[in-house]
N, C-alpha and C. Protein backbone atom coordinates (compact mmCIF):
# COMPACT_ATOMS: atom_id res chain seq x y z
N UNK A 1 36.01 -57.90 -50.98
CA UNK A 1 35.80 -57.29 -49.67
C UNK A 1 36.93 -56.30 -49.39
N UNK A 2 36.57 -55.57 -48.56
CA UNK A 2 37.53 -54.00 -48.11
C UNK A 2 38.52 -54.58 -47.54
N UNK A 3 39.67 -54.04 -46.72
CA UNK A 3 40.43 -54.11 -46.19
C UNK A 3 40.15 -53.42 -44.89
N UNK A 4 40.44 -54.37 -43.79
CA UNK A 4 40.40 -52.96 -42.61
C UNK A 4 40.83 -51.56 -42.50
N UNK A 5 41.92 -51.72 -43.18
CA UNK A 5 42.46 -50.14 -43.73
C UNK A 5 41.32 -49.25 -44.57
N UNK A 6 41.04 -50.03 -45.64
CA UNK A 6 40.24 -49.07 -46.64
C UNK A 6 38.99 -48.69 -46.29
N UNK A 7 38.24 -49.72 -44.75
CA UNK A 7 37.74 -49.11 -44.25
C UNK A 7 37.74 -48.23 -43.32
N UNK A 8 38.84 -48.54 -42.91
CA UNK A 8 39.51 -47.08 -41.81
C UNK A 8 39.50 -45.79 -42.89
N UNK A 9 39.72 -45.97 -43.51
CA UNK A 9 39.97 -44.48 -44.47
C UNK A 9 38.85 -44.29 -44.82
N UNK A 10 37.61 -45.28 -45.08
CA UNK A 10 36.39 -44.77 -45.92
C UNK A 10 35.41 -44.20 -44.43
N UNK A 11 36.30 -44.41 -43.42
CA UNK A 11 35.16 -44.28 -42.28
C UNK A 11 35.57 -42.52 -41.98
N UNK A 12 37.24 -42.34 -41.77
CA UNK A 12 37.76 -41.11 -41.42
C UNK A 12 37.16 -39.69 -42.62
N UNK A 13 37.09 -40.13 -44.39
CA UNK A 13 35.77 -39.16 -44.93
C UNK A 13 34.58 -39.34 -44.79
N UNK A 14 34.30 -39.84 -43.93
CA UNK A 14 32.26 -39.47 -44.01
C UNK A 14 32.25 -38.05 -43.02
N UNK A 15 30.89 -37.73 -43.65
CA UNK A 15 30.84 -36.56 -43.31
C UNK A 15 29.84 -36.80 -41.62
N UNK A 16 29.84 -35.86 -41.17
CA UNK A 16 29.63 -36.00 -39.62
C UNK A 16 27.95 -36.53 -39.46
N UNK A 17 26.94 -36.27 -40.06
CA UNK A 17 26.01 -37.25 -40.46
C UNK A 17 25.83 -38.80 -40.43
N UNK A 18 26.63 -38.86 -41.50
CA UNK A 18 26.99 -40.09 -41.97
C UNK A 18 27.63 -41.21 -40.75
N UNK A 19 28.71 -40.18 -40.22
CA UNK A 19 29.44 -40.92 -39.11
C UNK A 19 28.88 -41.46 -37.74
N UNK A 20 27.60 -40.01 -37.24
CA UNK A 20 26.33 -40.45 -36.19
C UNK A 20 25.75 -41.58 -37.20
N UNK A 21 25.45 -41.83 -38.20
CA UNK A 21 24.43 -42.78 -38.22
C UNK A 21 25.32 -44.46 -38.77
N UNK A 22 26.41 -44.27 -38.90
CA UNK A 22 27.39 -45.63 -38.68
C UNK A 22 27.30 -46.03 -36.87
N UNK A 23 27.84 -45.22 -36.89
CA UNK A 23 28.12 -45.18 -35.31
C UNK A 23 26.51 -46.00 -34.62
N UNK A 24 26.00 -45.07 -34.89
CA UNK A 24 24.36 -46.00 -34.13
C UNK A 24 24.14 -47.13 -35.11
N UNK A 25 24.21 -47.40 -36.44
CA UNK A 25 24.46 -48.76 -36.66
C UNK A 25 25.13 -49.71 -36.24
N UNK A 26 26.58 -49.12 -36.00
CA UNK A 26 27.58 -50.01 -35.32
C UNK A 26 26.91 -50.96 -34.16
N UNK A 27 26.62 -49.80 -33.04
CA UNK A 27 26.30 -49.74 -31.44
C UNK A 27 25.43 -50.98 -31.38
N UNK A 28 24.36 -50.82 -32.89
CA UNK A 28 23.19 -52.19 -32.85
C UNK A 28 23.82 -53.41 -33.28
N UNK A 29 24.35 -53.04 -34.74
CA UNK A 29 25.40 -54.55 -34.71
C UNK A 29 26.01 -55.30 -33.68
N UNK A 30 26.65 -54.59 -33.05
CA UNK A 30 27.58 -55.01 -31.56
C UNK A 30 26.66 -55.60 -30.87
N UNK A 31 25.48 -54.87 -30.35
CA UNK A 31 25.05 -55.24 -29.50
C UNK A 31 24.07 -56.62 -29.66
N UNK A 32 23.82 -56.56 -31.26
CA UNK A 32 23.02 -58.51 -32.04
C UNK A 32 24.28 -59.48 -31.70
N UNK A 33 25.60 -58.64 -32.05
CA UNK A 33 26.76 -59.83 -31.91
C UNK A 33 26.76 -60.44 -30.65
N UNK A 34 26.73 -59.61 -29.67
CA UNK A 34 27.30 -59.87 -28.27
C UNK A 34 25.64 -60.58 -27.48
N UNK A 35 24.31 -60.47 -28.18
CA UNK A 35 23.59 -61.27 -27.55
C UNK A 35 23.22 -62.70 -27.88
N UNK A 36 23.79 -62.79 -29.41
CA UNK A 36 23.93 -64.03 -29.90
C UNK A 36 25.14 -65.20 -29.34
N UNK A 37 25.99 -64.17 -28.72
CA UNK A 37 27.25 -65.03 -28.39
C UNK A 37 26.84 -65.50 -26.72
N UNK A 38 25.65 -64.46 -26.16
CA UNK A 38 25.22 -64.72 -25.06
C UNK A 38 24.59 -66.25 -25.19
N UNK A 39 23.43 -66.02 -25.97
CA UNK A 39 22.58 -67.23 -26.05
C UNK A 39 23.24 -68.05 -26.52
N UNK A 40 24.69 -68.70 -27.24
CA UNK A 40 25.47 -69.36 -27.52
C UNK A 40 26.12 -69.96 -26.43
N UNK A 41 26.58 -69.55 -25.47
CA UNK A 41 26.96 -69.15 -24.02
C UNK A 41 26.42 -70.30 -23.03
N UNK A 42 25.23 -69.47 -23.55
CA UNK A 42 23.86 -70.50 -22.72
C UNK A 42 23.67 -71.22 -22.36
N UNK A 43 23.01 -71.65 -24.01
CA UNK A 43 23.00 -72.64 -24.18
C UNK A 43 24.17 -74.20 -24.04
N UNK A 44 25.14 -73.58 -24.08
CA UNK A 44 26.51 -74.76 -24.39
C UNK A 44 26.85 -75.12 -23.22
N UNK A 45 26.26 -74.15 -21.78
CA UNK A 45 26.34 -73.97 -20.03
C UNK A 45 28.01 -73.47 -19.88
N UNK A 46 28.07 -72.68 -20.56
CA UNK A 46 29.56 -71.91 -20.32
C UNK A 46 29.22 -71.11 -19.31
N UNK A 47 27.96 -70.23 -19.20
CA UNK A 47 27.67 -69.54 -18.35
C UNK A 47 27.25 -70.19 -16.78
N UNK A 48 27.03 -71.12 -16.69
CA UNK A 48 26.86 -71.74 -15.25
C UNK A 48 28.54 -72.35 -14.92
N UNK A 49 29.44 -72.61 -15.96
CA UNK A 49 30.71 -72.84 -15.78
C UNK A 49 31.17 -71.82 -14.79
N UNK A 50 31.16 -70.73 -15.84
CA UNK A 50 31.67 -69.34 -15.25
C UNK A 50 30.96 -69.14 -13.65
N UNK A 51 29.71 -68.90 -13.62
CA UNK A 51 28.84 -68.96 -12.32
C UNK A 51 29.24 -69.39 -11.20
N UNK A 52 29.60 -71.05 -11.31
CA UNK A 52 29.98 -72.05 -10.63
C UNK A 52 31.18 -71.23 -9.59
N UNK A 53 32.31 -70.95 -10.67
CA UNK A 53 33.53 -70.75 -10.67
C UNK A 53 33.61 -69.46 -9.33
N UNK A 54 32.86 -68.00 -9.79
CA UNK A 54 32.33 -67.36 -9.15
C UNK A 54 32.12 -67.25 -7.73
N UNK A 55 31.26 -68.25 -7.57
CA UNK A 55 29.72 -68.69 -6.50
C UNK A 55 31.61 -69.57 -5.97
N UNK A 56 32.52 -70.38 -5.97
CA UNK A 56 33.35 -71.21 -4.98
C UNK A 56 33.91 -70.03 -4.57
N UNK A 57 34.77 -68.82 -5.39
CA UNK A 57 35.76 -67.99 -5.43
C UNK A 57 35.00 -66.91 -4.28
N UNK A 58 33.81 -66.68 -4.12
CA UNK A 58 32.83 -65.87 -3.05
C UNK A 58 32.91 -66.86 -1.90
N UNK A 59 32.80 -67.84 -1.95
CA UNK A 59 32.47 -68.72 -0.39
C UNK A 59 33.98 -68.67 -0.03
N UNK A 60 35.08 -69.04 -0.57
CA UNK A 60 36.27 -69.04 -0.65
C UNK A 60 37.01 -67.35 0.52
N UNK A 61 36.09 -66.54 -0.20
CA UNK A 61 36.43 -65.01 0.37
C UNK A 61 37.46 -64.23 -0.57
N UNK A 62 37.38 -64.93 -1.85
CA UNK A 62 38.54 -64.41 -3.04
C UNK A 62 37.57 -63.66 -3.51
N UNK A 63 36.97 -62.11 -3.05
CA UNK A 63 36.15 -61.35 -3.59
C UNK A 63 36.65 -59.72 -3.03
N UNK A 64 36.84 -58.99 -4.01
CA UNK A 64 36.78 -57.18 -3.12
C UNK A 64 35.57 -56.69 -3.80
N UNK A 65 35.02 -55.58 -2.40
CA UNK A 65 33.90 -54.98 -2.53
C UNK A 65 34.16 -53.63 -3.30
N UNK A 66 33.16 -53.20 -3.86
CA UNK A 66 33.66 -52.39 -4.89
C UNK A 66 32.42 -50.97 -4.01
């Protein structure tokens, strides 16, 4: 396997082609990673943890409006 370096260097010669179509590969990779870690999330109720946490910190008035 590469090195993060050797892929830093194999990424800085691609030619500008090449680099749009990493790049939109990347964007999809990321975005399978980050929905798998969702449904991981989920499922395990980390996300109603977090929620919970939220939903006291709002009744509380520990909130700025944006």
């Amino acid at each position: 396997m590469e090195t993060l370096n050797d892929i830093e260097k194999a990424i800085t010669a691609l030619m500008e082609d090449d680099l749009v179509r990493l790049r939109d590969w990347f964007d999809e990779f990321d975005a399978e990673v980050w929905d798998r870690q969702f449904e991981e999330d989920a499922k395990s109720d980390r996300l109603k943890i977090v929620s919970g946490i939220a939903v006291l910190e709002f009744k509380q008035g520990r909130y700025k409006r944006i």
